[in-house]
Protein backbone atom coordinates (compact mmCIF):
# COMPACT_ATOMS: atom_id res chain seq x y z
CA UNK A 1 0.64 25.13 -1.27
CA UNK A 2 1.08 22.03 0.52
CA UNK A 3 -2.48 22.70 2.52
CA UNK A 4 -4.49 23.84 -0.69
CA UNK A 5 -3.53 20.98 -2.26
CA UNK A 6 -4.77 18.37 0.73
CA UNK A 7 -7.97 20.41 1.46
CA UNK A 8 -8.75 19.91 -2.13
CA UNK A 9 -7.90 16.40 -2.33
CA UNK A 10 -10.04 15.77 1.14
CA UNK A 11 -13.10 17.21 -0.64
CA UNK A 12 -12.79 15.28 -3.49
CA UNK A 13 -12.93 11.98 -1.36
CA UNK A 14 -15.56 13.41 0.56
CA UNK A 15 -17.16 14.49 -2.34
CA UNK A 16 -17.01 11.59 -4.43
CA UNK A 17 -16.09 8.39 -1.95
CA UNK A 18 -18.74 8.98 0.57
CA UNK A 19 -16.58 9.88 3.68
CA UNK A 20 -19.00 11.96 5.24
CA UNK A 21 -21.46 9.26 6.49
CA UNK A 22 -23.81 6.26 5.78
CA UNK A 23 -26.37 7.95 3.33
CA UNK A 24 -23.10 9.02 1.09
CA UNK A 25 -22.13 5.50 1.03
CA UNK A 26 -25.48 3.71 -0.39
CA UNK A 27 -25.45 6.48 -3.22
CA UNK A 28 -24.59 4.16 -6.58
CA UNK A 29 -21.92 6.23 -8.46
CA UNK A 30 -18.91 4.90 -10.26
CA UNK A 31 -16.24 5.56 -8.07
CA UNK A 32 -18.34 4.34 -4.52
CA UNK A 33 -18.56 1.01 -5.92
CA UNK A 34 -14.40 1.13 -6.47
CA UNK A 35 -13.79 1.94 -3.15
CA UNK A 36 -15.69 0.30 -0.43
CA UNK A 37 -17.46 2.29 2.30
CA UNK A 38 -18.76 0.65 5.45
CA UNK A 39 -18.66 2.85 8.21
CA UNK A 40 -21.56 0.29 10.65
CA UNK A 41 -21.83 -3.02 11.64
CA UNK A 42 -25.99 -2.71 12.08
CA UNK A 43 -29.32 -0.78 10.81
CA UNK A 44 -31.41 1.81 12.36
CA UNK A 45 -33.53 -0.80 13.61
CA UNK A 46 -30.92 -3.28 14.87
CA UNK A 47 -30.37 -6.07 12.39
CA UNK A 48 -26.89 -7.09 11.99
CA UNK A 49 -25.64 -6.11 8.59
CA UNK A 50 -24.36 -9.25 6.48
CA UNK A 51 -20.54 -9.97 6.01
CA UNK A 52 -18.60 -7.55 3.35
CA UNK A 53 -17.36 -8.82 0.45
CA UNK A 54 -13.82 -10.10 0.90
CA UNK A 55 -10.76 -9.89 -2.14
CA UNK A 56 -8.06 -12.54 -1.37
CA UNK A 57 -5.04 -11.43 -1.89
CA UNK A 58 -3.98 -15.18 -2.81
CA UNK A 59 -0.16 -16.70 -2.93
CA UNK A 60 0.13 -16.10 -6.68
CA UNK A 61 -0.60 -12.26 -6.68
CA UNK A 62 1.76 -12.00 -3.58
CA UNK A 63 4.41 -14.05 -5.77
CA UNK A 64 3.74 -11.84 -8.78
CA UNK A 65 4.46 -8.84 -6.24
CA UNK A 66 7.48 -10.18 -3.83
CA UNK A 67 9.48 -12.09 -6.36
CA UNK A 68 10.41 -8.70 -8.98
CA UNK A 69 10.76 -6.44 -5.73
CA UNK A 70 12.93 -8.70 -4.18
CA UNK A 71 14.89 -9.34 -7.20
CA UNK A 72 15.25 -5.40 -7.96
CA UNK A 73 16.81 -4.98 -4.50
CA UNK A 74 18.95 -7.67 -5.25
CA UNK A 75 20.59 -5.55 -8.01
CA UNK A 76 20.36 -2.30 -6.18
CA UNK A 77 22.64 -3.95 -3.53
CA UNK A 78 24.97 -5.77 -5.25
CA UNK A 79 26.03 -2.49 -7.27
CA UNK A 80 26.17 -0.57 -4.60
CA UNK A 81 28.39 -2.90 -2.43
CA UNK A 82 31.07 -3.24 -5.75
CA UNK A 83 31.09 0.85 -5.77
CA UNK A 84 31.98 0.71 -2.50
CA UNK A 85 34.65 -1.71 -2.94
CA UNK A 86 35.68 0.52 -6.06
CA UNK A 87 36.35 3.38 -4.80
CA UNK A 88 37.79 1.83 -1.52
CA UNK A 89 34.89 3.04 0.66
CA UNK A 90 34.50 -0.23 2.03
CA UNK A 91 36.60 -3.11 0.99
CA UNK A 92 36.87 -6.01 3.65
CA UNK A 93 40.30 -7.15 4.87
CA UNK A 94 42.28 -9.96 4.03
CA UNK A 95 43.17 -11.43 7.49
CA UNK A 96 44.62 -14.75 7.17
CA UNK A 97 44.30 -16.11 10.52
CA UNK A 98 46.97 -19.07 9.42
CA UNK A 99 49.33 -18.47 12.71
């Protein structure tokens, strides 16, 4: 089931991404222009292809993205450590070291 389901899923992406080669990728569909394609760095002839387009990922979208994730494992971990110390799985020990 596992197989059917990646074959399919590899000929949709050829199908529609443009993983078979260069001529897929200058075809203008919908879902080509979502997901870049560059497969060369020159042209049949030789010319050096100009620079892709770059997306910054700037320090606000990776603070919109960190900051909830880290939070969110803050609160998994802290409830999991006072179940442990509730059911006495893992409590530390009070060693006074006042000799």
């Amino acid at each position: 089931m596992a197989t059917a389901v990646l074959r399919f899923s590899r000929q949709l992406a050829k199908k529609h991404i443009g993983l078979l080669g260069r001529e897929k990728c200058s075809q203008t569909s919908n879902l080509s222009k979502a997901v870049p394609c560059r497969t060369v760095v020159s042209t049949a002839s030789g010319a050096i292809l100009p620079k892709p387009n770059k997306t910054s990922f700037g320090l606000i979208r990776m603070t919109i993205v960190v900051v909830p994730f880290l939070y969110v494992g803050t609160l998994i971990s802290k409830n999991f450590a006072a179940l442990l110390e509730e059911h006495d799985i893992f409590v530390p020990e009070d060693d006074d070291d006042d000799d």
